[in-house]
C-alpha atoms as a PDB file:
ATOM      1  CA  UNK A   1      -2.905 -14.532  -6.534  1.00  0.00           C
ATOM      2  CA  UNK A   2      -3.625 -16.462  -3.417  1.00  0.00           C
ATOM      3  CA  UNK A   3      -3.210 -14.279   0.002  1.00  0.00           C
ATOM      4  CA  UNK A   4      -1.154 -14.916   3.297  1.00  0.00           C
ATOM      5  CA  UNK A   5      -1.340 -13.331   6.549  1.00  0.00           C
ATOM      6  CA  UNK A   6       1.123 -11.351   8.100  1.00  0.00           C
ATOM      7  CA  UNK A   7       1.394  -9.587  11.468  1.00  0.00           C
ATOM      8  CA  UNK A   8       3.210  -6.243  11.164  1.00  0.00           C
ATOM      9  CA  UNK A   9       4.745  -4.121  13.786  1.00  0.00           C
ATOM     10  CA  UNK A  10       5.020  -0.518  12.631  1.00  0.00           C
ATOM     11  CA  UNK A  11       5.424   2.794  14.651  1.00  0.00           C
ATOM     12  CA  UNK A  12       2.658   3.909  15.679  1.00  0.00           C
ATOM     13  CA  UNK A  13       2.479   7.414  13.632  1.00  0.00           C
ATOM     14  CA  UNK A  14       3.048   5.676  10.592  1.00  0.00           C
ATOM     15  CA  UNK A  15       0.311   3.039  11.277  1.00  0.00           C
ATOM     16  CA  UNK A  16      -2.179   6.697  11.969  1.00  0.00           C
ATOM     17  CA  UNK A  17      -0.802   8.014   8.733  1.00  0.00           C
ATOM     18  CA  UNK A  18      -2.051   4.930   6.939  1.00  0.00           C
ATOM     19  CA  UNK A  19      -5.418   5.049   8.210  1.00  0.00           C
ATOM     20  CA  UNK A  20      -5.919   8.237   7.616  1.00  0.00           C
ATOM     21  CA  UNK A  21      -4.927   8.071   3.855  1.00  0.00           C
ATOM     22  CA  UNK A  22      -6.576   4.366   3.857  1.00  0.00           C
ATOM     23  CA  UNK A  23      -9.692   6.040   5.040  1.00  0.00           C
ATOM     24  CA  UNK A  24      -9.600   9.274   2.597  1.00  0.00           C
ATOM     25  CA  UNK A  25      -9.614   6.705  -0.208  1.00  0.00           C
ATOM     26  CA  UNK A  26     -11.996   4.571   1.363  1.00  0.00           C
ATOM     27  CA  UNK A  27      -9.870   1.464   1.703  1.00  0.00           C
ATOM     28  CA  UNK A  28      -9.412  -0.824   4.990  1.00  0.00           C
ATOM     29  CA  UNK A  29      -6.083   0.294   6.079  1.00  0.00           C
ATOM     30  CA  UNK A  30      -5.104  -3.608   4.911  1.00  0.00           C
ATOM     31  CA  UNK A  31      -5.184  -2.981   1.450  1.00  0.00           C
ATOM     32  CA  UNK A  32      -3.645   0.544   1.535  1.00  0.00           C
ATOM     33  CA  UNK A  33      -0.474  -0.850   3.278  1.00  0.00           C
ATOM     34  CA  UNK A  34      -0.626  -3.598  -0.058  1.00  0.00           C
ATOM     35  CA  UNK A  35      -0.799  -1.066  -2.124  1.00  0.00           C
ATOM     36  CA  UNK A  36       2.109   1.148  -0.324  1.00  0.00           C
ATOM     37  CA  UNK A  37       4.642  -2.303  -0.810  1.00  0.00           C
ATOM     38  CA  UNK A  38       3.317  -2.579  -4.288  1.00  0.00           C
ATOM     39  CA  UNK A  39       4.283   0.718  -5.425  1.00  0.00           C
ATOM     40  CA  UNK A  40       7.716   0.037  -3.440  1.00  0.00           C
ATOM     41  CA  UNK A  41       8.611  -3.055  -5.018  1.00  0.00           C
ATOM     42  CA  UNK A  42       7.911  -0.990  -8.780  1.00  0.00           C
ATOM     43  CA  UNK A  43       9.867   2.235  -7.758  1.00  0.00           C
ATOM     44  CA  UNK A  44      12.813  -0.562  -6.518  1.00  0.00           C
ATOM     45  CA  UNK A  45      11.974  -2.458 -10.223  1.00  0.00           C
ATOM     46  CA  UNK A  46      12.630   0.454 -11.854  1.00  0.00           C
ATOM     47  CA  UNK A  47      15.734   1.573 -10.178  1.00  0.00           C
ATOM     48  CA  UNK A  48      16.884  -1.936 -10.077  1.00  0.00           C
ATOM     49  CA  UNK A  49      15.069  -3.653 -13.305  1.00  0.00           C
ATOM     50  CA  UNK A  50      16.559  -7.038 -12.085  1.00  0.00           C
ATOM     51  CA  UNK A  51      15.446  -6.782  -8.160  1.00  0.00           C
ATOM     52  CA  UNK A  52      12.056  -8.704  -8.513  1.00  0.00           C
ATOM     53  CA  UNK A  53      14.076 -11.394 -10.864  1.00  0.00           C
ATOM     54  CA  UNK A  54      16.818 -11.568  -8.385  1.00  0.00           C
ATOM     55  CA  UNK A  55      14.981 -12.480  -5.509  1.00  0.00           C
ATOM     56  CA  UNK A  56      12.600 -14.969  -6.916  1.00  0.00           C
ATOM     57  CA  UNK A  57      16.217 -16.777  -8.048  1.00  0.00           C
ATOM     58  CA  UNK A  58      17.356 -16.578  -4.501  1.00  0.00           C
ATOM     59  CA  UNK A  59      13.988 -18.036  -3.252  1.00  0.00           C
ATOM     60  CA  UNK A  60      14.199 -20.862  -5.432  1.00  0.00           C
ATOM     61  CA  UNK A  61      17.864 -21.210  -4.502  1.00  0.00           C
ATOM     62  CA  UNK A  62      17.139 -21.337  -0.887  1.00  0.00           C
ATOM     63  CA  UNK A  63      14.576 -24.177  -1.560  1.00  0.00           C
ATOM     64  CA  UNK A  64      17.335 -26.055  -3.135  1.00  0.00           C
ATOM     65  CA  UNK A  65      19.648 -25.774   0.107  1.00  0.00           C
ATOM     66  CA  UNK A  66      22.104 -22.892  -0.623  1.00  0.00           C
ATOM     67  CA  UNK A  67      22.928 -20.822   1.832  1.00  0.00           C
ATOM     68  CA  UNK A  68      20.712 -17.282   1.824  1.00  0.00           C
ATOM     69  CA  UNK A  69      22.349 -14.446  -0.096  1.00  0.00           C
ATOM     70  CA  UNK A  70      23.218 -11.060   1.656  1.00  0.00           C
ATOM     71  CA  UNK A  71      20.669  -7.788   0.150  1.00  0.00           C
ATOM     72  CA  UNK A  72      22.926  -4.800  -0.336  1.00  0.00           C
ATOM     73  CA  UNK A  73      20.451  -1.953  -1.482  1.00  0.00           C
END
C-alpha cells in the first residue's frame, strides 16, 4: 500500500506516551502511531462492521460531486 505524509498535532503527553511505548517495542514513534490508528479503525470495524465500507462509499461519492456526509459516532 503506497504511503502519504501527514503532519500531526497531538498534545504533547500523548506524543511522550508514544515514544515511550514506540521505543519499548523498538519502533520509530512513526510506525507505532500507524499501528495505534490501525487497531482503531478494527476496534471501530468491529463495533460498526460497516464503518470501513461506509466511508470508502462516501469517498467515492465525494469524487463524484455530492455534498460530504455528516459522521455521527
Amino acid at each position: 500500500m503506497p504511503k502519504e505524509s501527514l503532519t500531526l498535532r497531538i498534545d504533547s503527553e500523548l506524543r511522550k506516551i508514544f515514544a515511550t511505548i514506540a521505543r519499548d517495542e523498538e519502533r520509530s514513534l512513526n510506525r507505532q502511531i500507524e499501528m495505534a490508528l490501525r487497531d482503531w479503525v478494527k476496534i471501530k470495524e468491529q463495533l460498526h462492521p460497516t464503518f470501513v465500507a461506509d466511508i470508502k462509499e462516501a469517498i467515492s461519492g465525494l469524487r463524484a460531486g455530492e455534498k460530504e456526509p455528516v459522521w455521527k459516532g
